[in-house]
PDB file of N, CA and C in Angstrom:
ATOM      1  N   UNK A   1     -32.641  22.381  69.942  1.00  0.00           N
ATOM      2  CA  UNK A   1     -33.045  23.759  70.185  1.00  0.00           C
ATOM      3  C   UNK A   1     -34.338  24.022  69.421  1.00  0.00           C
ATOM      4  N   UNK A   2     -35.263  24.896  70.202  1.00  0.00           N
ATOM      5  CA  UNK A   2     -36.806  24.851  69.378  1.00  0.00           C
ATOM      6  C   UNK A   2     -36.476  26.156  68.470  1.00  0.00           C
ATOM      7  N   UNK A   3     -37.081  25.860  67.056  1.00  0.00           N
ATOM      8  CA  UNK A   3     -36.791  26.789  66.533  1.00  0.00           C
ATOM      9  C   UNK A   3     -38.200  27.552  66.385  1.00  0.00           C
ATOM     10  N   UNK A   4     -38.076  28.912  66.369  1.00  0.00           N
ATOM     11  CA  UNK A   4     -39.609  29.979  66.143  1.00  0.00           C
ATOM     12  C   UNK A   4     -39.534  30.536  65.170  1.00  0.00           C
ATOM     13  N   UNK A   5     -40.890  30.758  64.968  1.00  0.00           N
ATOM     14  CA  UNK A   5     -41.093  31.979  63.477  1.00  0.00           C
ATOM     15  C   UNK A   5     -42.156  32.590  63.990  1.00  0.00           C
ATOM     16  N   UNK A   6     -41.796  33.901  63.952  1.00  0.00           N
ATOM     17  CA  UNK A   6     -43.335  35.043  64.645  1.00  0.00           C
ATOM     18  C   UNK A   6     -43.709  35.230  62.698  1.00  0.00           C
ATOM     19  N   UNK A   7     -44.834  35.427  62.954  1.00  0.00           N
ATOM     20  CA  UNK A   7     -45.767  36.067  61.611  1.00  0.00           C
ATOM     21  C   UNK A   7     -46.875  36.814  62.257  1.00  0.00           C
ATOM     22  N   UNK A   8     -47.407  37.926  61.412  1.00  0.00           N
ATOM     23  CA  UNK A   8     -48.854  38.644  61.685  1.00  0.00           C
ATOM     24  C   UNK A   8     -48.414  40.014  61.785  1.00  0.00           C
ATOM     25  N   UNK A   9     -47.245  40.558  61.953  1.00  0.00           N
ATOM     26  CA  UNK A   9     -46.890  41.935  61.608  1.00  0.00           C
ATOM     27  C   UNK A   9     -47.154  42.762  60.471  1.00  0.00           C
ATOM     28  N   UNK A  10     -47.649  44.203  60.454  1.00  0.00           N
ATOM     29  CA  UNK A  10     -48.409  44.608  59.687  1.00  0.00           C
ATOM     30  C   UNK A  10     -48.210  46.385  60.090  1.00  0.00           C
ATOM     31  N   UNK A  11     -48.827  46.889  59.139  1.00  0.00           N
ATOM     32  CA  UNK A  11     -49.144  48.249  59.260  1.00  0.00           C
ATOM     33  C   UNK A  11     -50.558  48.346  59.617  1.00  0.00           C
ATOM     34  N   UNK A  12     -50.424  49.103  60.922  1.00  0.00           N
ATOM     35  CA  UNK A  12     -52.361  49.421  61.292  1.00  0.00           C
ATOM     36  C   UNK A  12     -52.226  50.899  61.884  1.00  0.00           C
ATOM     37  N   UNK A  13     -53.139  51.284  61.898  1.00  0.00           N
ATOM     38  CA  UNK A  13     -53.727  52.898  62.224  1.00  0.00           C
ATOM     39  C   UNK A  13     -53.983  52.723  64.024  1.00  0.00           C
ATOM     40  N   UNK A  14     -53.533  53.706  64.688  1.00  0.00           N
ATOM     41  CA  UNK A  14     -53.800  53.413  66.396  1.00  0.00           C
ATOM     42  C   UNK A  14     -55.276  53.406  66.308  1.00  0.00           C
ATOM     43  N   UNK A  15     -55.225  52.185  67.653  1.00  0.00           N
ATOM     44  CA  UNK A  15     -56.804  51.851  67.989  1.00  0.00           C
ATOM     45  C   UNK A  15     -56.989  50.713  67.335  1.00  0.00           C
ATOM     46  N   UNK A  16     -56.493  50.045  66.365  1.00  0.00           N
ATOM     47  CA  UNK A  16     -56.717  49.155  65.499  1.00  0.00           C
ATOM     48  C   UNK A  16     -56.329  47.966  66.376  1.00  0.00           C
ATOM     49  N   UNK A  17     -56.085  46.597  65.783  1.00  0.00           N
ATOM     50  CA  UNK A  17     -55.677  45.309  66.493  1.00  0.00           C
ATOM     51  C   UNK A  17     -55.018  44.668  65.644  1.00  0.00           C
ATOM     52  N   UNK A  18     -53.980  43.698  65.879  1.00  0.00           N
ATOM     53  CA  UNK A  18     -53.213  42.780  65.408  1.00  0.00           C
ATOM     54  C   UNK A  18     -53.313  41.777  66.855  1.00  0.00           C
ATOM     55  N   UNK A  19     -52.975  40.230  65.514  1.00  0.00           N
ATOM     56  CA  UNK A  19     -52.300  39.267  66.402  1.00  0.00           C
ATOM     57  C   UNK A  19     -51.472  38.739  66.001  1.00  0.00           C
ATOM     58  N   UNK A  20     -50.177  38.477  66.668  1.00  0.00           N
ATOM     59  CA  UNK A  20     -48.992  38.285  66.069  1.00  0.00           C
ATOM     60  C   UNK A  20     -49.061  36.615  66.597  1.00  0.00           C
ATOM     61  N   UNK A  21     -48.077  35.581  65.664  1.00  0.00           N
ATOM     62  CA  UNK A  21     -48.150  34.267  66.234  1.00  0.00           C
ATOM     63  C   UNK A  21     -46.545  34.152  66.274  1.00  0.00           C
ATOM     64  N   UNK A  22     -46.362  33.144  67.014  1.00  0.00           N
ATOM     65  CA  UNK A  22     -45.022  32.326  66.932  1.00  0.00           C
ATOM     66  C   UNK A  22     -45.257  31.075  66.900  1.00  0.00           C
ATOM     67  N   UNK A  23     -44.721  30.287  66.093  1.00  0.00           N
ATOM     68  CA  UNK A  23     -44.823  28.888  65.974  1.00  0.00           C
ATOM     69  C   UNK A  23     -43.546  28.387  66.323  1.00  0.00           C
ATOM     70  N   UNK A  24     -43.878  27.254  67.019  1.00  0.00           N
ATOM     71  CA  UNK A  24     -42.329  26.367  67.962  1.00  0.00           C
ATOM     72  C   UNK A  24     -42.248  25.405  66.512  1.00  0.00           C
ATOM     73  N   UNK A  25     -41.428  25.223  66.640  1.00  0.00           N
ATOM     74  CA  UNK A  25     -40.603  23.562  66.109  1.00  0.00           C
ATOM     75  C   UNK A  25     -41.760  22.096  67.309  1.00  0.00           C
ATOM     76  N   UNK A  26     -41.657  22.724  68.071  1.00  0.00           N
ATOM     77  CA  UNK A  26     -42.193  21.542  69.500  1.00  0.00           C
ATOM     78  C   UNK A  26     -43.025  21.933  70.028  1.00  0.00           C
ATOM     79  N   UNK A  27     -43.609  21.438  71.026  1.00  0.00           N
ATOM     80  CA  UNK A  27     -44.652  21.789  72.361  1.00  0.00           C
ATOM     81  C   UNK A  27     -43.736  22.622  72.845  1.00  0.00           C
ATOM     82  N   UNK A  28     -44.236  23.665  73.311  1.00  0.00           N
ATOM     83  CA  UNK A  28     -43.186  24.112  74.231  1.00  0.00           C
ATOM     84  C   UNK A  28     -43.665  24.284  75.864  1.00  0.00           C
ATOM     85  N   UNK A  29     -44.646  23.820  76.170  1.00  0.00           N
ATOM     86  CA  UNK A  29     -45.623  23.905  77.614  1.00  0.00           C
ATOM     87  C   UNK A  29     -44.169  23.473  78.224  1.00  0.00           C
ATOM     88  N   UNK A  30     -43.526  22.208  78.405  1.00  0.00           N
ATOM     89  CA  UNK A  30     -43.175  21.560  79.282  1.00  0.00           C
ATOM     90  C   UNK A  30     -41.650  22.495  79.605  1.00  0.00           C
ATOM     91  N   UNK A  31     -41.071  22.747  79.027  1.00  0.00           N
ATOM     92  CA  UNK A  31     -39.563  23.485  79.278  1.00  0.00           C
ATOM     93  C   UNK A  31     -39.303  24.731  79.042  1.00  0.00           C
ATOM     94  N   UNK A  32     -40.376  25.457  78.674  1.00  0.00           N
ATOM     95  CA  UNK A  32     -39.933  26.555  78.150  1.00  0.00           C
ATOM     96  C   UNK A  32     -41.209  27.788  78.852  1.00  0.00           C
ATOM     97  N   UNK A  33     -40.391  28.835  79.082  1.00  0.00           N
ATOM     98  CA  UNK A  33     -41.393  30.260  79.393  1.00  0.00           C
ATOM     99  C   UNK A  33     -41.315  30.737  77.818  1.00  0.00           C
ATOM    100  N   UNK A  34     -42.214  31.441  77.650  1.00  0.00           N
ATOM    101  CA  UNK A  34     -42.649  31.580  76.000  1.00  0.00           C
ATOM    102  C   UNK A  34     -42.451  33.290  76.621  1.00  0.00           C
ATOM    103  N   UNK A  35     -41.898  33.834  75.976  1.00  0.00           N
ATOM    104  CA  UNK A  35     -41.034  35.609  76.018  1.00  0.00           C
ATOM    105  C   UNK A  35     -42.033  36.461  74.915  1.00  0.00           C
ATOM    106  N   UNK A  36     -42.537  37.420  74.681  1.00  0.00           N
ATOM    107  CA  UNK A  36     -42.714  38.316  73.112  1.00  0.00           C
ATOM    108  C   UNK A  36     -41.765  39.337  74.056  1.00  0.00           C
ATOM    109  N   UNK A  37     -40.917  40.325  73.224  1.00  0.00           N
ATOM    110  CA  UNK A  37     -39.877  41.204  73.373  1.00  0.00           C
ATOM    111  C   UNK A  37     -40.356  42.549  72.033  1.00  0.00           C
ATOM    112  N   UNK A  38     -39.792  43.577  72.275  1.00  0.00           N
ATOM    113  CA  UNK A  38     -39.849  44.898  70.988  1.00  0.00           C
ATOM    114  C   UNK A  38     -38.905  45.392  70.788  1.00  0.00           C
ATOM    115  N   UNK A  39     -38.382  45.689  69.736  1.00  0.00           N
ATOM    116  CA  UNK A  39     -37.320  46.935  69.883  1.00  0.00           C
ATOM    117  C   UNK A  39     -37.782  47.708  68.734  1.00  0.00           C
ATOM    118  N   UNK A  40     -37.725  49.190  69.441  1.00  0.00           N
ATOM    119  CA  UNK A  40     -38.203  50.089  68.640  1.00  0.00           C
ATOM    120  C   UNK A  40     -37.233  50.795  67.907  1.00  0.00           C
ATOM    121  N   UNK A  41     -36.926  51.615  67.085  1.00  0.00           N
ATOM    122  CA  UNK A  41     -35.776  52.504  66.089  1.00  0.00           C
ATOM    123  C   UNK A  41     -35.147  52.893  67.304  1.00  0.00           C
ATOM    124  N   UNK A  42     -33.918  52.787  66.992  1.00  0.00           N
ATOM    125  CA  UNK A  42     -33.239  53.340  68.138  1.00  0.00           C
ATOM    126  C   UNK A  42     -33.161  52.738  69.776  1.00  0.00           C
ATOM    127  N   UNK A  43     -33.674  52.290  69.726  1.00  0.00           N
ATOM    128  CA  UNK A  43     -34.421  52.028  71.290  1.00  0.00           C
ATOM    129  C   UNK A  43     -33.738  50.326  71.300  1.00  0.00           C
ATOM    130  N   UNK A  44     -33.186  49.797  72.777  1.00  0.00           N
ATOM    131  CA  UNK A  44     -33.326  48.746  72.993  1.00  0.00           C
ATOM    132  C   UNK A  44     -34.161  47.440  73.228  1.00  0.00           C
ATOM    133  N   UNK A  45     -34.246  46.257  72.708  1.00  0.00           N
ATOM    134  CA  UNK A  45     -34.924  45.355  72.843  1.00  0.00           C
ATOM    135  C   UNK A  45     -35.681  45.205  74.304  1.00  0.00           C
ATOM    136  N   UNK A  46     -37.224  45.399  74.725  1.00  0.00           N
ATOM    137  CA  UNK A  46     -37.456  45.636  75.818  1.00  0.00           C
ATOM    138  C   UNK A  46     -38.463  44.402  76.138  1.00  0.00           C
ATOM    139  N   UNK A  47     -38.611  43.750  77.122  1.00  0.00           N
ATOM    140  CA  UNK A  47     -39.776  42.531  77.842  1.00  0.00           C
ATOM    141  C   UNK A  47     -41.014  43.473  77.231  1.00  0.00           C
ATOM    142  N   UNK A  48     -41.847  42.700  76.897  1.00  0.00           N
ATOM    143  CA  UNK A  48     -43.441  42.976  76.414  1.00  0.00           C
ATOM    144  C   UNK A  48     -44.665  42.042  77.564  1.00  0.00           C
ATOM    145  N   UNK A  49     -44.024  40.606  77.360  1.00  0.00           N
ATOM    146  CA  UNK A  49     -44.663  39.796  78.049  1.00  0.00           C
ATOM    147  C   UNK A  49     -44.290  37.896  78.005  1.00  0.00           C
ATOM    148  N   UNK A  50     -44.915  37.602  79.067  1.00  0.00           N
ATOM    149  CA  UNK A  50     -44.397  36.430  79.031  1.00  0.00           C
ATOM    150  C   UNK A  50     -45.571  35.361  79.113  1.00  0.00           C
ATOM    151  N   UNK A  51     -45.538  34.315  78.955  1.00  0.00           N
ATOM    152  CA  UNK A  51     -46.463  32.873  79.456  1.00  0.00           C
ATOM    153  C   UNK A  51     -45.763  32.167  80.168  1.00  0.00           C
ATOM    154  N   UNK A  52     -45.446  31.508  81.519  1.00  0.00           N
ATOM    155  CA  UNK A  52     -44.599  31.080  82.464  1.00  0.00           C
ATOM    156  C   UNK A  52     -44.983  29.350  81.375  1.00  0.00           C
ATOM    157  N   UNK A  53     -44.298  28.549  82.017  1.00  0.00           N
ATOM    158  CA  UNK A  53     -44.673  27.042  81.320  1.00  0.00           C
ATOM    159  C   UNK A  53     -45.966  26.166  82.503  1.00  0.00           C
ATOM    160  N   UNK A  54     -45.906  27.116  83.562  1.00  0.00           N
ATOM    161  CA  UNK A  54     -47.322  26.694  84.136  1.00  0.00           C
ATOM    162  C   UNK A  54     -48.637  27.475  83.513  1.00  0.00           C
ATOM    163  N   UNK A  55     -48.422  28.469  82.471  1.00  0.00           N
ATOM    164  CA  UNK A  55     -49.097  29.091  81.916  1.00  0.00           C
ATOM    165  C   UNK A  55     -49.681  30.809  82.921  1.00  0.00           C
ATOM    166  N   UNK A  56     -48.933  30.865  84.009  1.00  0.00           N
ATOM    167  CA  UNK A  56     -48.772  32.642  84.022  1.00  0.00           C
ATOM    168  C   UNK A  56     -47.954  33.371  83.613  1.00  0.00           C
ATOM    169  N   UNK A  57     -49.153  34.391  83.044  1.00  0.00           N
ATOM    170  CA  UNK A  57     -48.940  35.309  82.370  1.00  0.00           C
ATOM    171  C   UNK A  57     -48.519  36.821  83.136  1.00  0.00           C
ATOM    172  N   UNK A  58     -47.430  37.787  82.637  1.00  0.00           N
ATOM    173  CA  UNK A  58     -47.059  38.744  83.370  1.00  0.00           C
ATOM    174  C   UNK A  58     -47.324  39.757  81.692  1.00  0.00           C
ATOM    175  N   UNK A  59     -47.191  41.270  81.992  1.00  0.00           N
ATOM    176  CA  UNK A  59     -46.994  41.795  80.845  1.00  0.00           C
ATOM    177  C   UNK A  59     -46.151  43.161  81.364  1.00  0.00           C
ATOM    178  N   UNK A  60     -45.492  44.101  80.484  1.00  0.00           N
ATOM    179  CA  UNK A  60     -44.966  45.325  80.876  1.00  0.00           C
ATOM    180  C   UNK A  60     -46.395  46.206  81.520  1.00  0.00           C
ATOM    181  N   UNK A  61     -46.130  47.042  82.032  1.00  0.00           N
ATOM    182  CA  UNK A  61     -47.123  47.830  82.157  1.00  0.00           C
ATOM    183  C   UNK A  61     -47.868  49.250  81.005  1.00  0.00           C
ATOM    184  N   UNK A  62     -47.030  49.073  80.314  1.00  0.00           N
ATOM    185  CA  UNK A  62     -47.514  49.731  78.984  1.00  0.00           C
ATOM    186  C   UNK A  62     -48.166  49.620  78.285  1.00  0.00           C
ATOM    187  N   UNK A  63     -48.736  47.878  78.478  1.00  0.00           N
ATOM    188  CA  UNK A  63     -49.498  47.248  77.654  1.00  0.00           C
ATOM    189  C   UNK A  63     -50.213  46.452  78.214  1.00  0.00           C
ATOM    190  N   UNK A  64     -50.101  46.335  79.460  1.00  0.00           N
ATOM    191  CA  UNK A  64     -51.561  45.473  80.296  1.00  0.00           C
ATOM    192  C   UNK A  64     -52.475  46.426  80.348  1.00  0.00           C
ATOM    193  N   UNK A  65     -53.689  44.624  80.023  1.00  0.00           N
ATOM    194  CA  UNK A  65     -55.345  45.481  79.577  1.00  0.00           C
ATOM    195  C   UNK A  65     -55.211  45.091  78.206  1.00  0.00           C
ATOM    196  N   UNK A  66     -53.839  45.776  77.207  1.00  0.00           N
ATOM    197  CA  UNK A  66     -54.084  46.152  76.005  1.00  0.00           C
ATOM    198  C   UNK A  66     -53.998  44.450  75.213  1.00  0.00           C
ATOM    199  N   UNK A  67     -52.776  44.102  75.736  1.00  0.00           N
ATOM    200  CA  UNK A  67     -52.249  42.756  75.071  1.00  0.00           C
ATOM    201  C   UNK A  67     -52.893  41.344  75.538  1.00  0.00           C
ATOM    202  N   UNK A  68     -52.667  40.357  74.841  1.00  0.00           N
ATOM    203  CA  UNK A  68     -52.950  39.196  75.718  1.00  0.00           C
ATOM    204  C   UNK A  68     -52.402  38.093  74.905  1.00  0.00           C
ATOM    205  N   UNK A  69     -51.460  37.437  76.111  1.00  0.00           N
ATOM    206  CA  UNK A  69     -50.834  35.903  75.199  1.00  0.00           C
ATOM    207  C   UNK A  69     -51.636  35.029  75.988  1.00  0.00           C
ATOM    208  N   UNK A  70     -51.737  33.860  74.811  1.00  0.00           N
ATOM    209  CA  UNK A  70     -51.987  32.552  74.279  1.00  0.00           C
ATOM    210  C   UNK A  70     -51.542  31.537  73.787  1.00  0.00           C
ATOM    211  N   UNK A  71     -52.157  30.736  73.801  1.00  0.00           N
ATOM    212  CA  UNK A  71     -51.410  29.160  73.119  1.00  0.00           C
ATOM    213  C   UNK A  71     -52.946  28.475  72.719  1.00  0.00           C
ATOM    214  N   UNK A  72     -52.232  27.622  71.473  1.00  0.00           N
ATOM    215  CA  UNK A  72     -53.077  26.753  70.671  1.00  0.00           C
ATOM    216  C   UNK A  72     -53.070  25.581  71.901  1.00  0.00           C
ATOM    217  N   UNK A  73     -53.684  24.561  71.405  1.00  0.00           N
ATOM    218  CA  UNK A  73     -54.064  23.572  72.322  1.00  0.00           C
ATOM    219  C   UNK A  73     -53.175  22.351  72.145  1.00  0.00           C
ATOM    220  N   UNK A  74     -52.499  22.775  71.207  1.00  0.00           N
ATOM    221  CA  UNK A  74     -51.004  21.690  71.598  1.00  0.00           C
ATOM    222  C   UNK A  74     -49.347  22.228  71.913  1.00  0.00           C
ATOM    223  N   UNK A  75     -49.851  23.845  71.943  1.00  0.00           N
ATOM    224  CA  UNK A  75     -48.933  24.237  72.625  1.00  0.00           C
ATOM    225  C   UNK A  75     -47.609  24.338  71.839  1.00  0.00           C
ATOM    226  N   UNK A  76     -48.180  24.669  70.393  1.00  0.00           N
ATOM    227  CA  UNK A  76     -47.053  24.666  69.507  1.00  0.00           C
ATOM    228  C   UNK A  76     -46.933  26.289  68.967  1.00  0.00           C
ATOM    229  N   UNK A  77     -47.574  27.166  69.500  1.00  0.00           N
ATOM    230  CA  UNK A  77     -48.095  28.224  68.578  1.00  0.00           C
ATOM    231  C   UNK A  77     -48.405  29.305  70.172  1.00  0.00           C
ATOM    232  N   UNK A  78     -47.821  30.383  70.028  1.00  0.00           N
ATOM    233  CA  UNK A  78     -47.653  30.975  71.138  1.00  0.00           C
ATOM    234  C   UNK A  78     -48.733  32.237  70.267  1.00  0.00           C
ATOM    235  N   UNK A  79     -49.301  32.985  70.568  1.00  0.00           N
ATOM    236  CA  UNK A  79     -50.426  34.179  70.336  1.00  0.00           C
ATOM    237  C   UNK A  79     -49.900  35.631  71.005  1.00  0.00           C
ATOM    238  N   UNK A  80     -49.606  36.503  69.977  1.00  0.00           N
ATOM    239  CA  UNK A  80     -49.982  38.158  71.137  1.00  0.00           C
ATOM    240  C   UNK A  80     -51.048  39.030  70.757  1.00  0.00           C
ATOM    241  N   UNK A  81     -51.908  38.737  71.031  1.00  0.00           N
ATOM    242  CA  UNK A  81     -53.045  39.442  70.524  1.00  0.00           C
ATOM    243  C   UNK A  81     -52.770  40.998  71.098  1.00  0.00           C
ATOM    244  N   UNK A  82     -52.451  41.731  70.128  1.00  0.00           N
ATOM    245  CA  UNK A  82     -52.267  43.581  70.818  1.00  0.00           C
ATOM    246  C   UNK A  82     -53.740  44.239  70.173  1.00  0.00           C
ATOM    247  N   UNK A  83     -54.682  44.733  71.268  1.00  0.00           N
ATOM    248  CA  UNK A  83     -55.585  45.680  70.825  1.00  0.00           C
ATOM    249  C   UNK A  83     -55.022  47.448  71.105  1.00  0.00           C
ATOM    250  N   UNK A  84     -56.116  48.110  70.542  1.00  0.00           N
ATOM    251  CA  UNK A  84     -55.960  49.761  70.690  1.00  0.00           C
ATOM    252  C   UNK A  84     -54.518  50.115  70.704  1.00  0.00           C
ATOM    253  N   UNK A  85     -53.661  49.560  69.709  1.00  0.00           N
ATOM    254  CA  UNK A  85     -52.396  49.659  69.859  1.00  0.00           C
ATOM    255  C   UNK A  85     -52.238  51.344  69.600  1.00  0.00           C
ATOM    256  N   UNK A  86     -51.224  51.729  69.762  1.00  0.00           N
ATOM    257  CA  UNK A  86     -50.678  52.772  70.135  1.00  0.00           C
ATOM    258  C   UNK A  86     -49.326  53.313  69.159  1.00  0.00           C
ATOM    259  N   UNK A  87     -48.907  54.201  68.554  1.00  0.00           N
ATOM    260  CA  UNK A  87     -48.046  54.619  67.766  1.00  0.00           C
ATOM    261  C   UNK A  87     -46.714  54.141  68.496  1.00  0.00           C
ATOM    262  N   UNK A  88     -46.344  53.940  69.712  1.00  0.00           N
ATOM    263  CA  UNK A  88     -45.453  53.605  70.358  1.00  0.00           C
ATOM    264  C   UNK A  88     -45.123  52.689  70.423  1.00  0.00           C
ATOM    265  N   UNK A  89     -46.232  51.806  69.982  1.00  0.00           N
ATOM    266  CA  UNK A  89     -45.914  50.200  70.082  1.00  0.00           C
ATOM    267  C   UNK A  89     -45.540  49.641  68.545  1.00  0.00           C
ATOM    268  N   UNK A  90     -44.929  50.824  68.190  1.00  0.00           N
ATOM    269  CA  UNK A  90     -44.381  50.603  66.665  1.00  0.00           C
ATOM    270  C   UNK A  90     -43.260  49.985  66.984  1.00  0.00           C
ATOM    271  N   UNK A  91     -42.557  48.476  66.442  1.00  0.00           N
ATOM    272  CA  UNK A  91     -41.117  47.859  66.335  1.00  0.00           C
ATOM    273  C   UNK A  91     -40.842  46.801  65.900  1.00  0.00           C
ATOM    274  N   UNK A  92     -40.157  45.826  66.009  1.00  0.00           N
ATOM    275  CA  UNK A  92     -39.645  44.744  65.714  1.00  0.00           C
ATOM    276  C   UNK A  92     -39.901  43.707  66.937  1.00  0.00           C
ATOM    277  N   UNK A  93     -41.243  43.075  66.638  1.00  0.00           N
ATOM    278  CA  UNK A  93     -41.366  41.849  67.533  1.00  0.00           C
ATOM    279  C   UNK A  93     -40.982  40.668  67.435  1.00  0.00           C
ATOM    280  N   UNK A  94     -40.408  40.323  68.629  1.00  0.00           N
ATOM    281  CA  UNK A  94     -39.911  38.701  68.626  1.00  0.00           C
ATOM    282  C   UNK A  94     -40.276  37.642  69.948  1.00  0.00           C
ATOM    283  N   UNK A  95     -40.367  37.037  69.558  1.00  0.00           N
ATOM    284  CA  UNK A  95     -40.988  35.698  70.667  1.00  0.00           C
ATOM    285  C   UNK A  95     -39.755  35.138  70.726  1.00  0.00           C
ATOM    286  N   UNK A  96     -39.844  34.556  72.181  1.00  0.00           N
ATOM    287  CA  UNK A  96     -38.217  33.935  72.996  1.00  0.00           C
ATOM    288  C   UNK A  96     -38.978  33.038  73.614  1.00  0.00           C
ATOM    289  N   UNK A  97     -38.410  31.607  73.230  1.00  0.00           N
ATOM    290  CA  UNK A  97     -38.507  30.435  74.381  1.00  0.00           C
ATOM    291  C   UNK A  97     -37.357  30.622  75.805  1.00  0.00           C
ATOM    292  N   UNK A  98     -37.323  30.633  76.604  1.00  0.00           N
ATOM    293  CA  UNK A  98     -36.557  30.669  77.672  1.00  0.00           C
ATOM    294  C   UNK A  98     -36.216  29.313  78.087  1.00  0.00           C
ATOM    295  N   UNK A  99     -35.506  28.546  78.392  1.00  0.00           N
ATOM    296  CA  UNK A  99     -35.433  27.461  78.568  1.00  0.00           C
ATOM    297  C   UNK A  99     -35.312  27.639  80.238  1.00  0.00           C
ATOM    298  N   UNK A 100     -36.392  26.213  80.999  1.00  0.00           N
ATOM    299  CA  UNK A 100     -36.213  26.211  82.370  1.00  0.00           C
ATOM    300  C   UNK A 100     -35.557  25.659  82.721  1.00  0.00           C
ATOM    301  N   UNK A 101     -35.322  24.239  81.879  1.00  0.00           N
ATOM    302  CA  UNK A 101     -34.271  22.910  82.261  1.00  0.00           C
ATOM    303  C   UNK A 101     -32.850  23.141  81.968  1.00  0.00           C
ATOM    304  N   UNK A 102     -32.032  22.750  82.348  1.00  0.00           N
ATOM    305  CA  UNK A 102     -30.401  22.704  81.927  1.00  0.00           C
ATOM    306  C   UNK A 102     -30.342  21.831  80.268  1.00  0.00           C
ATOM    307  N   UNK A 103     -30.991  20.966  80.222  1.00  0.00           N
ATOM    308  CA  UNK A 103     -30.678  19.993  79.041  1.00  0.00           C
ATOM    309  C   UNK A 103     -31.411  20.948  77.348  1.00  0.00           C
ATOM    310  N   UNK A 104     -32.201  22.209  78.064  1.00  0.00           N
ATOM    311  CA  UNK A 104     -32.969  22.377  76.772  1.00  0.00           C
ATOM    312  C   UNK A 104     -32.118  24.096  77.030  1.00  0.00           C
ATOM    313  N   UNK A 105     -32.185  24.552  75.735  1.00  0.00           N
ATOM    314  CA  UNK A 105     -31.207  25.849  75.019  1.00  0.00           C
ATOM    315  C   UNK A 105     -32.557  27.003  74.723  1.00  0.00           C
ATOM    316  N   UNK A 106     -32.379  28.202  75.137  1.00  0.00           N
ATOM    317  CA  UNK A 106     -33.152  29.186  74.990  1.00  0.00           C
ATOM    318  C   UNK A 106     -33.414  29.489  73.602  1.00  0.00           C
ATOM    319  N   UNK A 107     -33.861  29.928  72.802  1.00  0.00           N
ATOM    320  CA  UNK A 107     -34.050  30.448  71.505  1.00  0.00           C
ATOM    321  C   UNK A 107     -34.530  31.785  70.989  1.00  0.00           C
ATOM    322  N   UNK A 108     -34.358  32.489  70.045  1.00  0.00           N
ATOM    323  CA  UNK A 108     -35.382  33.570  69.735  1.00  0.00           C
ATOM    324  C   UNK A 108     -35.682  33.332  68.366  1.00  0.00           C
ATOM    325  N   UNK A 109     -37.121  33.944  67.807  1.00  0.00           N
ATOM    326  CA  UNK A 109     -37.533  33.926  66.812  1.00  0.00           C
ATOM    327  C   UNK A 109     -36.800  34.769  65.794  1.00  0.00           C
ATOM    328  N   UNK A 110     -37.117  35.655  64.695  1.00  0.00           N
ATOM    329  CA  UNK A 110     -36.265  36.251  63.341  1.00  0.00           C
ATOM    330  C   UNK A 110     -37.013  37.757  63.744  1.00  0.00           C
ATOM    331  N   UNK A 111     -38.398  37.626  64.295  1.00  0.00           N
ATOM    332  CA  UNK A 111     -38.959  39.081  64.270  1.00  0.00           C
ATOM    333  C   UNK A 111     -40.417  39.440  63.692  1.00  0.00           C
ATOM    334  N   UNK A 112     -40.710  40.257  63.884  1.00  0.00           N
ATOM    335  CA  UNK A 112     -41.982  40.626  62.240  1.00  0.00           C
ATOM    336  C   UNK A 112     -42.272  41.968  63.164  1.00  0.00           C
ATOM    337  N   UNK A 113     -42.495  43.014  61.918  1.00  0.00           N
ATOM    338  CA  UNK A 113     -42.693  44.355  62.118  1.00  0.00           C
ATOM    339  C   UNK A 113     -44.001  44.644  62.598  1.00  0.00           C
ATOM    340  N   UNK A 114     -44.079  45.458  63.568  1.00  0.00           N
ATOM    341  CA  UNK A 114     -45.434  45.847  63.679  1.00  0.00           C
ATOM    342  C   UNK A 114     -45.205  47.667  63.476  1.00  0.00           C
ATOM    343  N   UNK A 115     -46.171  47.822  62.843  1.00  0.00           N
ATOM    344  CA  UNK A 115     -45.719  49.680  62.712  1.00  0.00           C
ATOM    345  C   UNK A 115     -47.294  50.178  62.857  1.00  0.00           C
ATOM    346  N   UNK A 116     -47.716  50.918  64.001  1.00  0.00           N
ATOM    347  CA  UNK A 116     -48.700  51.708  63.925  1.00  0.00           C
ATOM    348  C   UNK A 116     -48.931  53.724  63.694  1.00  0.00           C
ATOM    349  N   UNK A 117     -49.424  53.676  62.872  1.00  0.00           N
ATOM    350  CA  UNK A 117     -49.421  55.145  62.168  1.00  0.00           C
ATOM    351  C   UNK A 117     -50.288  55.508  61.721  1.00  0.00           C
ATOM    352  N   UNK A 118     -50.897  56.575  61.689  1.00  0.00           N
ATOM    353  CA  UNK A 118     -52.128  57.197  60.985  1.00  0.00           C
ATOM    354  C   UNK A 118     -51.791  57.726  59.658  1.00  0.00           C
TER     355      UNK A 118
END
């Protein structure tokens, strides 16, 4: 099972930018759709965006334009770059490998806060 760790969560003022990372245990190009997810206070864990393992990309509509995922060049290190973030996009982010194959196990990362506030 690939294990993740998101880092880059932070306190920023709206309008500002963060990029949050997740690092795999593995490559994850070949078996896995790479997930970022939020859950805000109160609020349920909601899709943010994805990287398919052919490398398309989909995002919520709350945040296309704003966001954009990536990968390092060995495909170990998944990217959410969030600009002009928004007080709303205050929560608890986590990156999810999805597994495509039967032989490989889905995973989620631990989290990292993002809180935007003036």
């Amino acid at each position: 099972q690939v294990q993740l760790v998101e880092s880059g969560g932070g306190l920023v003022e709206p309008g500002e930018s963060l990029t949050l990372s997740c690092t795999a245990s593995e490559s994850i190009s070949a078996v896995y759709n790479m997930q970022w997810y939020r859950q805000a206070p109160g609020k349920q864990r909601e899709w943010v965006g994805e990287r398919s393992n052919g490398g398309y990309k989909s995002y919520i509509d709350s945040v296309n334009g704003r966001f954009s995922i990536s990968t390092n060049k060995d495909k170990t290190i998944v990217y959410l770059q969030m600009n002009n973030l928004k007080p709303e996009d205050t929560g608890v982010y986590y990156c999810r490998a999805e597994a495509i194959v039967s032989w490989a196990q889905s995973s989620w990362g631990q989290g990292t806060q993002v809180t935007v506030s003036s």
